[in-house]
Protein backbone atom coordinates (compact mmCIF):
# COMPACT_ATOMS: atom_id res chain seq x y z
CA UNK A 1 87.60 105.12 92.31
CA UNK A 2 90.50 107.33 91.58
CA UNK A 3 91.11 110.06 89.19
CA UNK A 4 94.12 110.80 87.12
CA UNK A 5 95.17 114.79 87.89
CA UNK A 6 98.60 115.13 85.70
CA UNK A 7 101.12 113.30 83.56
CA UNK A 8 105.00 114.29 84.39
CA UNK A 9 108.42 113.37 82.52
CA UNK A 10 110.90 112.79 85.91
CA UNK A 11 114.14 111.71 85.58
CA UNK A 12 116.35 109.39 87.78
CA UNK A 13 120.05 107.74 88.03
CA UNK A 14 118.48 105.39 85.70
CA UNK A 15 117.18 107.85 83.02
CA UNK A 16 113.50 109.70 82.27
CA UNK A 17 110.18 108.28 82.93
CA UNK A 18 107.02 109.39 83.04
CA UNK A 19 104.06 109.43 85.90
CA UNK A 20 100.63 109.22 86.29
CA UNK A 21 98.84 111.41 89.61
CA UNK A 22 96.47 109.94 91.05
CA UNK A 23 93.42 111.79 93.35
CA UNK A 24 91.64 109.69 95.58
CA UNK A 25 88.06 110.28 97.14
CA UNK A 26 87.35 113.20 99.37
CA UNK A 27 87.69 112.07 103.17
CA UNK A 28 86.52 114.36 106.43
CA UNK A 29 89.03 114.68 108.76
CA UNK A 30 88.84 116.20 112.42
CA UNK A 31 91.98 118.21 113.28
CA UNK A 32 94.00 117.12 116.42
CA UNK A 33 94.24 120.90 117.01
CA UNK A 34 90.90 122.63 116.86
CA UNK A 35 88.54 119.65 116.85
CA UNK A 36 86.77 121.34 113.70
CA UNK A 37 86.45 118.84 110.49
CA UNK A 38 88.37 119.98 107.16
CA UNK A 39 88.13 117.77 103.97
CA UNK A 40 90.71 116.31 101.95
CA UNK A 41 92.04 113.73 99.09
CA UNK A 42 94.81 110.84 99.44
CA UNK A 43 97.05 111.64 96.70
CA UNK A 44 99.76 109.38 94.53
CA UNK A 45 102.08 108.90 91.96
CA UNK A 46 102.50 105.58 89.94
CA UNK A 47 104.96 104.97 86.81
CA UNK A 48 103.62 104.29 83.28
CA UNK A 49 105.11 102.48 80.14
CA UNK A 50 103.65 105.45 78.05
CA UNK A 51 105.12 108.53 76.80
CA UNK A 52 104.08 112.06 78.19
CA UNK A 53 101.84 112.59 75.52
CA UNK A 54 99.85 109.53 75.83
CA UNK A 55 99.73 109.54 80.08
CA UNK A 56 98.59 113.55 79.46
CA UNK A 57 95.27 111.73 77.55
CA UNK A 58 94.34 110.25 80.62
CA UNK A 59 94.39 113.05 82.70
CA UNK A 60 90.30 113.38 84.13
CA UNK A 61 90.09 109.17 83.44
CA UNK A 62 88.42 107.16 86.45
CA UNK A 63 90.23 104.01 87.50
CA UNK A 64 88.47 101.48 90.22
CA UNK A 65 90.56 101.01 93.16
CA UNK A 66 91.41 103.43 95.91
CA UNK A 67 94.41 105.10 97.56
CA UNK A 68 95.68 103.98 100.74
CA UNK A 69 98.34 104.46 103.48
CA UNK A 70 101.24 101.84 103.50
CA UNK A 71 104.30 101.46 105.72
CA UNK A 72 107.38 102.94 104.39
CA UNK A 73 111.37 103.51 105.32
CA UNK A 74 111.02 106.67 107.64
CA UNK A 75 112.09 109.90 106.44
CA UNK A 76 112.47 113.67 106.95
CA UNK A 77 109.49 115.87 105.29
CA UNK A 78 109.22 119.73 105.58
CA UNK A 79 105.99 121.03 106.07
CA UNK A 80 105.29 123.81 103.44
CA UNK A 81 103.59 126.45 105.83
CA UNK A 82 105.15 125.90 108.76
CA UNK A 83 109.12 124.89 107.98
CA UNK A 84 108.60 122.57 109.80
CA UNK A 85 110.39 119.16 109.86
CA UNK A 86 108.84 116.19 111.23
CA UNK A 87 110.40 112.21 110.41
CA UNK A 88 107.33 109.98 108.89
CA UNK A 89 107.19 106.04 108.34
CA UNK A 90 104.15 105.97 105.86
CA UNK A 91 103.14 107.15 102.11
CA UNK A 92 99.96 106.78 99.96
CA UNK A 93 99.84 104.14 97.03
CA UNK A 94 97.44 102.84 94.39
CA UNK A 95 95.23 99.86 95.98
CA UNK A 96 93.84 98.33 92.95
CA UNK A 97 90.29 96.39 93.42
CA UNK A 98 91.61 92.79 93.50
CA UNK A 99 93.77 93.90 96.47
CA UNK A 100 91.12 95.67 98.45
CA UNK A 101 88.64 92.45 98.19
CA UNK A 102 91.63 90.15 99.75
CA UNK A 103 92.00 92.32 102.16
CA UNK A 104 88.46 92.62 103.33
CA UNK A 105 88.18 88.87 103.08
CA UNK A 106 90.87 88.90 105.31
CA UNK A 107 89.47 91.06 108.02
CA UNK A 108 85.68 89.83 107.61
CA UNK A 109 85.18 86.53 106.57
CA UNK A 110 81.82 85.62 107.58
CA UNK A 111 80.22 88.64 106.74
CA UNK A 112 81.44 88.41 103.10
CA UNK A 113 80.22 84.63 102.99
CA UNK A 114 76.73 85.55 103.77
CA UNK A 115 76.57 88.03 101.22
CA UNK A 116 77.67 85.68 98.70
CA UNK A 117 74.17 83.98 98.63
């Protein structure tokens, strides 16, 4: 499940429109650095049909699906505490349900089969 955090108007070359955020479920992650675990959310932004007002109503709302990593064009981002700038290949999107079953099917056939019966 994900949770809808906030509602923005953006605007673009091609005029306004208006995003959901989405908050996925909290993951433990060991740092490559001290070895200690810290925890943390996948986060995401998808584009609505509504209007501000109407996306702001389902801010707190739980959706089924998840959030996960997919391959993207590479790009520059600046990390916030340290200045840092470091070239990344991947971002975070919405996974809805459907999607995550096909791809389990995918990857474990005969273990889904038997719990079919």
């Amino acid at each position: 499940m994900v949770k809808v955090i906030a509602a923005h108007l953006r605007e673009s070359e091609k005029g306004k429109f208006v995003t959901l955020d989405l908050l996925g479920q909290i993951e433990m992650i060991q740092s490559q650095n001290t070895g200690r675990f810290y925890a943390t959310a996948r986060r995401c932004s998808i584009g609505t049909t509504f209007d501000l007002e109407t996306a702001k109503g389902f801010i707190g709302q739980l959706l089924p699906g998840s959030i996960g990593r997919v391959q993207c064009e590479p790009y520059a981002y600046t990390v916030q505490e340290t200045g840092e700038v470091i070239n990344l290949s991947h971002t975070y999107a919405y996974i809805p349900v459907q999607e995550k079953i096909a791809e389990q099917e995918e990857h474990y056939p005969n273990e889904l089969e038997l719990l079919k019966v």
